[in-house]
Structure formats: structure tokens, C-alpha cells
C-alpha atoms as a PDB file:
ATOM      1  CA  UNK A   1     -13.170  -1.710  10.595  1.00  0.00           C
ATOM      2  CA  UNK A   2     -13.433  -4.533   8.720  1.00  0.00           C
ATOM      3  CA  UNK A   3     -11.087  -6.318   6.073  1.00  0.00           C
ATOM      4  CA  UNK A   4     -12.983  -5.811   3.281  1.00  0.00           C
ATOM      5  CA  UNK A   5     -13.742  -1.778   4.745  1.00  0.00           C
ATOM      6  CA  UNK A   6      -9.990  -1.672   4.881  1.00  0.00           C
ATOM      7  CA  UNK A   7      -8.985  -3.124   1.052  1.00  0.00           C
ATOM      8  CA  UNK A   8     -11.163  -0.727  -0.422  1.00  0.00           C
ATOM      9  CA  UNK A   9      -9.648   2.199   1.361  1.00  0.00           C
ATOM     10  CA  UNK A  10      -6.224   0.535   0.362  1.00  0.00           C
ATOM     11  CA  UNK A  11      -6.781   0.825  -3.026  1.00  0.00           C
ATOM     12  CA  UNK A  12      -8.513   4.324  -3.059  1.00  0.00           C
ATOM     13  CA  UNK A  13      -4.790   5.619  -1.388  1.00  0.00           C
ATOM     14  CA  UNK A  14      -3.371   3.503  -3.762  1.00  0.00           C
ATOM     15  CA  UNK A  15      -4.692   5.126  -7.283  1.00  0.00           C
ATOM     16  CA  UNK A  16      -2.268   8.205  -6.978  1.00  0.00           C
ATOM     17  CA  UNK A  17       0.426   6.201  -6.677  1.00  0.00           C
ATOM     18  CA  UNK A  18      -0.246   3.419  -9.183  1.00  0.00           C
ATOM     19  CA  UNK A  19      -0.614   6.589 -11.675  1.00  0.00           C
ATOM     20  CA  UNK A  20       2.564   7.602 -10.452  1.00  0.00           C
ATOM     21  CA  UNK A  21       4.308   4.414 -10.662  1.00  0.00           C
ATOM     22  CA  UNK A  22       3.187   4.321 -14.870  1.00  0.00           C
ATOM     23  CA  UNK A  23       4.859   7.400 -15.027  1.00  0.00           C
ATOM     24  CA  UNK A  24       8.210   6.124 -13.723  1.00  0.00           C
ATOM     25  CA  UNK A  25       7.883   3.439 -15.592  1.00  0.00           C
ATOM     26  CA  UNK A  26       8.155   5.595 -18.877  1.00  0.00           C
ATOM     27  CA  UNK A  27      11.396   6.667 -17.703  1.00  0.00           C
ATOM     28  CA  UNK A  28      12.872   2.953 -17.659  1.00  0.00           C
ATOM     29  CA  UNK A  29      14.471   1.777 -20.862  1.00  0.00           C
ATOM     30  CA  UNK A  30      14.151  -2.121 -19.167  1.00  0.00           C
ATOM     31  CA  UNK A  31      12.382  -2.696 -16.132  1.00  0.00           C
ATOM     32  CA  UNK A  32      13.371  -4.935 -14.166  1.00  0.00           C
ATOM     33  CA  UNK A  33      12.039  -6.785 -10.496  1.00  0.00           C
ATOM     34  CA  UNK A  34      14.101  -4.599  -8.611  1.00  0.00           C
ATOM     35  CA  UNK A  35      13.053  -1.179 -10.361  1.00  0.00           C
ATOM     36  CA  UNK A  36       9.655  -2.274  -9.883  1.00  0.00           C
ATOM     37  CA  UNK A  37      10.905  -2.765  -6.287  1.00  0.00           C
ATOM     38  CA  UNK A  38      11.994   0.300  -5.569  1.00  0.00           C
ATOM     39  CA  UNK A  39       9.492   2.133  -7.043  1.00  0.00           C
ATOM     40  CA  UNK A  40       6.650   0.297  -4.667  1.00  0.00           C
ATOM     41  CA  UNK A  41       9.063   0.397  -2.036  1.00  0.00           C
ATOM     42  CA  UNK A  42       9.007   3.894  -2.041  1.00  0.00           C
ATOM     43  CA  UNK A  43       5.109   4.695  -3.177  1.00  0.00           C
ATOM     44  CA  UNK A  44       4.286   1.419  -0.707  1.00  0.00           C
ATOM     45  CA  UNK A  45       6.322   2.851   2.328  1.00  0.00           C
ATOM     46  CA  UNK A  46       4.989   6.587   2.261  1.00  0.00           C
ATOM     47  CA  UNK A  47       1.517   5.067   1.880  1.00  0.00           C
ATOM     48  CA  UNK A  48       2.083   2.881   5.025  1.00  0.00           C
ATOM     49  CA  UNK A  49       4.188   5.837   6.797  1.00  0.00           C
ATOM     50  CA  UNK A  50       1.253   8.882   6.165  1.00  0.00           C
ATOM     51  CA  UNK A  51      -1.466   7.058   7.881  1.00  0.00           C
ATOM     52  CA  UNK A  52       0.720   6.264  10.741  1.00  0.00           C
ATOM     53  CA  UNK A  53       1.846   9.787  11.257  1.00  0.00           C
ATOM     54  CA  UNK A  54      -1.413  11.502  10.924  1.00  0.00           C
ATOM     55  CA  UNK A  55      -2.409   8.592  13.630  1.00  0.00           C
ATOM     56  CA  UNK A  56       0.322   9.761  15.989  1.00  0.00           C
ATOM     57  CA  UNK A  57      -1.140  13.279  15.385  1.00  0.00           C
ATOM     58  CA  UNK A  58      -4.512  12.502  16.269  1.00  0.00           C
ATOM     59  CA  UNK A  59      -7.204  14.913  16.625  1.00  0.00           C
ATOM     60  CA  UNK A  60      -4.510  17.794  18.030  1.00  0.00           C
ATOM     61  CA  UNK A  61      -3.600  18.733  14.927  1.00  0.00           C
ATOM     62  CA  UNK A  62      -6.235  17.395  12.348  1.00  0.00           C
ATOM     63  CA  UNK A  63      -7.969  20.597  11.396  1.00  0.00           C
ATOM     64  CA  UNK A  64      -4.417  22.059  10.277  1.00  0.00           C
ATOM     65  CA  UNK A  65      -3.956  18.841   8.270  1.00  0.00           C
ATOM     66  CA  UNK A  66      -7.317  19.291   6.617  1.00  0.00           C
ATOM     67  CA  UNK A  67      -6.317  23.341   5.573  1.00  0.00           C
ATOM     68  CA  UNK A  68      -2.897  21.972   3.831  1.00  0.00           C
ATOM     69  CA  UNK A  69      -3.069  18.452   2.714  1.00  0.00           C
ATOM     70  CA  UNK A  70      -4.639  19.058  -0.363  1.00  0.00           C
ATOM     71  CA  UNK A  71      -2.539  22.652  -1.521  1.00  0.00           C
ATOM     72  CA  UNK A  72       1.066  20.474  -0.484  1.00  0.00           C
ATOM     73  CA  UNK A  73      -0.305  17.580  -3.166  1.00  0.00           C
ATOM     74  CA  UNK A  74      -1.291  20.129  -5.792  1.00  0.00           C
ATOM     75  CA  UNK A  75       1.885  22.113  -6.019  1.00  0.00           C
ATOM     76  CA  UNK A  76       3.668  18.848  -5.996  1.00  0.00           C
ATOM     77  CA  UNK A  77       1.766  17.013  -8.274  1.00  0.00           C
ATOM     78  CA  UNK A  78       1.271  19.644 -10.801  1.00  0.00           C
ATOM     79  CA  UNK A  79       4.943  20.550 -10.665  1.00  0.00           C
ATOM     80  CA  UNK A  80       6.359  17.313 -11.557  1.00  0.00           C
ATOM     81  CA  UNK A  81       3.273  17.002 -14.089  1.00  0.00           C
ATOM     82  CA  UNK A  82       3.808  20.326 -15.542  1.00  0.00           C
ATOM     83  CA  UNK A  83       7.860  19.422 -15.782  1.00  0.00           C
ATOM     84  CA  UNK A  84       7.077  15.994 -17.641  1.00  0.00           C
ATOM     85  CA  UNK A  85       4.494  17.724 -20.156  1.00  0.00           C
ATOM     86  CA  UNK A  86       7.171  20.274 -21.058  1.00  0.00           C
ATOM     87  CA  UNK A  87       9.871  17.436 -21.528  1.00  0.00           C
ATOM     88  CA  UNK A  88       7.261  15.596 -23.693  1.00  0.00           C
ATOM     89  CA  UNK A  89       7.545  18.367 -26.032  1.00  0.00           C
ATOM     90  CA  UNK A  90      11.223  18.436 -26.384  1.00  0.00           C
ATOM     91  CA  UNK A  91      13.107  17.140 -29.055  1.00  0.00           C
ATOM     92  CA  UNK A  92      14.480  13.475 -29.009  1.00  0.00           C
ATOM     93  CA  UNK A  93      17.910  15.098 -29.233  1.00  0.00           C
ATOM     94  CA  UNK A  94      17.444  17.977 -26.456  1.00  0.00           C
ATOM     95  CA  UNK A  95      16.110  15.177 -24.027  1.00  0.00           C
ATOM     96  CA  UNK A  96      18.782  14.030 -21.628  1.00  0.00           C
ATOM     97  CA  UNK A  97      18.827  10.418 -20.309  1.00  0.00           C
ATOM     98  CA  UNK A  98      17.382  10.085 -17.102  1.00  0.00           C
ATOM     99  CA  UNK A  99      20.083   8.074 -15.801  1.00  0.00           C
ATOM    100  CA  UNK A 100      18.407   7.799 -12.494  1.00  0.00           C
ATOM    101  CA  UNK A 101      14.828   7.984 -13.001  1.00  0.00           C
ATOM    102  CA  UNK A 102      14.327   5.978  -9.395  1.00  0.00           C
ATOM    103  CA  UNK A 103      16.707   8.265  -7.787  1.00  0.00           C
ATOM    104  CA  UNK A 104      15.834   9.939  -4.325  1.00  0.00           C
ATOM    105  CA  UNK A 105      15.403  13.425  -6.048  1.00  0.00           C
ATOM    106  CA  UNK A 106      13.038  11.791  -8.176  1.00  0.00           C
ATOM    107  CA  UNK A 107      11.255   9.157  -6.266  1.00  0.00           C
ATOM    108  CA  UNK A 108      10.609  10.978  -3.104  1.00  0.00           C
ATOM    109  CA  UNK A 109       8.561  13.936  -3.984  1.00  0.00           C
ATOM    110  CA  UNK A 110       6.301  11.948  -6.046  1.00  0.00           C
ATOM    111  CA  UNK A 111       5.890   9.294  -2.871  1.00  0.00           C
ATOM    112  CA  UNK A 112       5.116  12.168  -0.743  1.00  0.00           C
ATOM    113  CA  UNK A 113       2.667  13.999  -2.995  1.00  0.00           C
ATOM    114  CA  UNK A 114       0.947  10.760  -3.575  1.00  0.00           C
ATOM    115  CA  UNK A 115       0.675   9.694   0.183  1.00  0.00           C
ATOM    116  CA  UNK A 116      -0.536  12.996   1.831  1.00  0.00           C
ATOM    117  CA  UNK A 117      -4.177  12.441   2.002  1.00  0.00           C
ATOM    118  CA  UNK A 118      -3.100   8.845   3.498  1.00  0.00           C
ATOM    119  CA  UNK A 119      -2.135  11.266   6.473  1.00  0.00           C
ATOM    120  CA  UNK A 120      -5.506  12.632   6.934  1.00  0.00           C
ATOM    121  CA  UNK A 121      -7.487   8.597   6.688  1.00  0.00           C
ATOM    122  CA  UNK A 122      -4.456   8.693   9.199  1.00  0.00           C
ATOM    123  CA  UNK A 123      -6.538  10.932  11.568  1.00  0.00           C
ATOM    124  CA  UNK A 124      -9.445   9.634  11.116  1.00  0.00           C
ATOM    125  CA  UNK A 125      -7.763   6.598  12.217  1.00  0.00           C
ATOM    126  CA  UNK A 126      -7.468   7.559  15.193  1.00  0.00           C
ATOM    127  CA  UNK A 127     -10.801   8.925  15.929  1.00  0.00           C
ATOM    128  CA  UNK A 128     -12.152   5.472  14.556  1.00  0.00           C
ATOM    129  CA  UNK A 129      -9.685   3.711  17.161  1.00  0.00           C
ATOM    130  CA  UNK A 130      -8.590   1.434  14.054  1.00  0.00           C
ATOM    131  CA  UNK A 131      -5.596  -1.133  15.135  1.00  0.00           C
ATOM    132  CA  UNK A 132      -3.374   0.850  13.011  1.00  0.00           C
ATOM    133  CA  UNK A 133      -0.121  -1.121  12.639  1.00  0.00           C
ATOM    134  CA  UNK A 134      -2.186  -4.164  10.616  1.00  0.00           C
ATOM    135  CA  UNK A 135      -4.040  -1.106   8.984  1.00  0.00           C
ATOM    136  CA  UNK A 136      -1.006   0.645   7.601  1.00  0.00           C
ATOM    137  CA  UNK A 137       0.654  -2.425   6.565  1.00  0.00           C
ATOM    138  CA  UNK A 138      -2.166  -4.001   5.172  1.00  0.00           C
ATOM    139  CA  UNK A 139      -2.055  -0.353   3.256  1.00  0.00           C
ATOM    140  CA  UNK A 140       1.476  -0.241   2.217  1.00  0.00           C
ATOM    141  CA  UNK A 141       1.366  -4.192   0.807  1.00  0.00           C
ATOM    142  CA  UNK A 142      -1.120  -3.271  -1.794  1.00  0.00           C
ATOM    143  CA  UNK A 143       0.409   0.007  -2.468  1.00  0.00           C
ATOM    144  CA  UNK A 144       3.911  -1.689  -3.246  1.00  0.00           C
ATOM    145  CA  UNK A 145       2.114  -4.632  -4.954  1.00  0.00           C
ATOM    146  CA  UNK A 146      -0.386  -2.251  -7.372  1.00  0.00           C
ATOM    147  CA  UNK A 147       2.877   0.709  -7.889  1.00  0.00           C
ATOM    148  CA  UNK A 148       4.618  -2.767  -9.418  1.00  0.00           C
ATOM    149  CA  UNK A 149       2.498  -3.337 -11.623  1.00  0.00           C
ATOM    150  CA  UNK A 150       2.137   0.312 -12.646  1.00  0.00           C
ATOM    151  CA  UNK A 151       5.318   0.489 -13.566  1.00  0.00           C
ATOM    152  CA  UNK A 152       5.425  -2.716 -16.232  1.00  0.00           C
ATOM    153  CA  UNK A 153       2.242  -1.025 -17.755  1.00  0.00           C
ATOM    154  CA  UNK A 154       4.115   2.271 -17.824  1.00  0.00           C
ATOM    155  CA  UNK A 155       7.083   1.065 -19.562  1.00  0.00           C
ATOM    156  CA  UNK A 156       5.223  -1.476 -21.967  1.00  0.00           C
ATOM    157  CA  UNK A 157       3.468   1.018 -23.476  1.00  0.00           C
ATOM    158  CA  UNK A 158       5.858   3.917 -23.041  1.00  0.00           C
ATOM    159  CA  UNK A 159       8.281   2.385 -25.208  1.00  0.00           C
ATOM    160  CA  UNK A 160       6.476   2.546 -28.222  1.00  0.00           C
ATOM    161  CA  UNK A 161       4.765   5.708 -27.687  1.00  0.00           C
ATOM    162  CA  UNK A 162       7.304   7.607 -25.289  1.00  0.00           C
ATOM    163  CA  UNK A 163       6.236  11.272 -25.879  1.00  0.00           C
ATOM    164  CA  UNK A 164       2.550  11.043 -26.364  1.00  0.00           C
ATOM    165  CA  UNK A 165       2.649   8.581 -22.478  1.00  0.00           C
ATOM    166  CA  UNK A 166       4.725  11.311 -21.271  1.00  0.00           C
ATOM    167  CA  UNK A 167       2.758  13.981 -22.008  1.00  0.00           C
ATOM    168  CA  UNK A 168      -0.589  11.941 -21.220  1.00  0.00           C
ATOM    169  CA  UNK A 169       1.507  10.640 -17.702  1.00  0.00           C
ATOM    170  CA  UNK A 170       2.216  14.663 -17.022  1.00  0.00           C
ATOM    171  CA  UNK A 171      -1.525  15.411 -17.995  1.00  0.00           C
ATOM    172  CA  UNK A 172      -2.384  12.606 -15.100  1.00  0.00           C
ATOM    173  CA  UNK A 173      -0.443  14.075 -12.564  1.00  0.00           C
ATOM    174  CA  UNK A 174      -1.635  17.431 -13.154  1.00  0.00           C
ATOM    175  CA  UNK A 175      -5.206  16.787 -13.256  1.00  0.00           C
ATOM    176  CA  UNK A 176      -5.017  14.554  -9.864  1.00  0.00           C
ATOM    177  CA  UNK A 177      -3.010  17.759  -7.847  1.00  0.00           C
ATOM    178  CA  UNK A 178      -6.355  19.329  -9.375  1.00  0.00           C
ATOM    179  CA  UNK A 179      -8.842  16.753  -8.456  1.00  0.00           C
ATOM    180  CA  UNK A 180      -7.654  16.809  -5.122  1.00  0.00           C
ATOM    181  CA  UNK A 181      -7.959  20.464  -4.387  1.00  0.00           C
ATOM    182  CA  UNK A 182     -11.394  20.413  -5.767  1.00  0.00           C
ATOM    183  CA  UNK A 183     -12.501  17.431  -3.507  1.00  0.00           C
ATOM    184  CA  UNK A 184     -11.024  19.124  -0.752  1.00  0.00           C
ATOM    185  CA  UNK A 185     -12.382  22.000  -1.171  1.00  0.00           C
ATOM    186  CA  UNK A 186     -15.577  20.825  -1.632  1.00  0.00           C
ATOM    187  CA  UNK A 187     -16.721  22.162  -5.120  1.00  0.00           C
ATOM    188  CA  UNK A 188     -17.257  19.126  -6.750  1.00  0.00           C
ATOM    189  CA  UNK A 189     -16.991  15.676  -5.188  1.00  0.00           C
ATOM    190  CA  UNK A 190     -15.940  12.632  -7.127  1.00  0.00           C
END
């Protein structure tokens, strides 16, 4: 696999998350380098673990991982979507401050719904025989480095226009759960 082969698959893993990241960065009244951190620390780390795991897996197991990648990222996805739409429509007073919008019960289940079809290019790792260390940190670099940047375009224009880019960030995380079932299940590909 070449370099070039392997950038391009780097950033198609990587679009989830970079939505993701926006989103977080709507919840962050200042970002900062080290919320930016975290947040592609997390989204850059799950990216890098996935295709590792599904390596270690290997062919035993990859028609299981094919049946349930795509239903674990939907329910995920349009859970925390369908959560952030609702909150969009609450009223500036019934909204509570998300004092720890990078927190753990936060952060991880939008890493993991983000990085599960980096477990199946995982598999198909290892029937390619890829070097997969380099791979998956090649993968995780410009996860964490694109997920940084997500979240300074999140919270630029979520401060002026917080409910309408929470609602439209909810919307996004909805319709990519969706997107992925579809491609997976082979109705429509795109």
C-alpha cells in the first residue's frame, strides 16, 4: 500500500470524526490548545486503535464485524445526534452548562461511534498484509491533526449561532449513523 493509497484512506476514517470534533467544539465557550488536544486525542487514538484491533482479529472474525459495524455506529451516532437536536430546541434558560463537554461520558462514545468502520479497513488490513503499526499511526496523526481543527471551526461559528450549529451538528450526526447503514447495507453507495 502506498503513502499516498494510505492518506486518502486516512482522511476518509477521518470525516466522521472531524464532524464530530465541530460538534464538540460548539460545546466550548473558549477553546483552547489543550481542548483541541483532547478532543483529537481521543477521535485520533480510537481511529489508530480500531484498525489495529480489527487487524489482530483478522479474517476469524471479519464476517461478524461486517453484520454489526454499521448498526453499533447508527444507534450511537443517531443517539447523541438525536440528544443534541432536542437540546437545540430548548430554551437558553432550560439549557444546563456543559461543564465538561470533553469529559469521558462525553468524549468516548462519540470516538467509538466514529472509529468503528476503522475496525473493519482494520481487517482488510490484514488480508492486504499492510505493515500496520506505520498504517495506524500514520491514521491516528491525521485524525488528531483534522479533529483539531474541527473543533476551532465548531466553536468559531457556534458562538454566534449556537442553536441553529447545534441543531445542524445533531442533524450531521444523525444523517452519518444513517449514511453508514445504507452503505453497509448496500442500498445506495456514496
Amino acid at each position: 500500500m502506498t503513502l499516498t493509497e494510505l492518506f486518502i484512506i486516512a482522511v476518509g476514517l477521518s470525516c466522521d470524526a472531524f464532524a464530530a470534533a465541530i460538534c464538540r467544539g460548539l460545546s466550548i465557550k473558549k477553546v483552547s490548545f489543550k481542548n483541541a488536544l483532547v478532543v483529537g486525542l481521543y477521535f485520533g487514538g480510537f481511529q489508530a486503535a480500531m484498525p489495529l484491533i480489527g487487524y489482530l482479529i483478522g479474517t476469524g472474525f471479519s464476517d461478524l464485524v461486517n453484520r454489526l459495524d454499521h448498526w453499533i455506529a447508527l444507534v450511537l451516532l443517531v443517539f447523541i445526534g438525536g440528544k443534541m437536536i432536542f437540546d437545540s430546541f430548548k430554551k437558553e434558560e432550560e439549557c444546563k452548562c456543559d461543564t465538561a463537554p470533553l469529559g469521558i461520558s462525553k468524549m468516548l462514545p462519540l470516538a467509538v461511534a466514529t472509529s468503528i468502520d476503522a475496525l473493519a479497513v482494520g481487517v482488510t488490513f490484514a488480508f492486504l498484509k499492510v505493515e500496520i503499526l506505520p498504517a495506524v499511526a500514520f491514521i491516528g496523526s491525521v485524525t488528531l491533526i483534522l479533529s483539531m481543527i474541527g473543533v476551532k471551526i465548531g466553536n468559531m461559528f457556534g458562538m454566534k449561532y449556537k442553536r441553529k450549529a447545534e441543531f445542524a451538528g445533531g442533524l450531521i450526526l444523525v444523517l452519518m449513523g444513517i449514511k453508514i447503514l445504507i452503505n453497509h447495507l448496500g442500498i445506495i453507495n456514496f
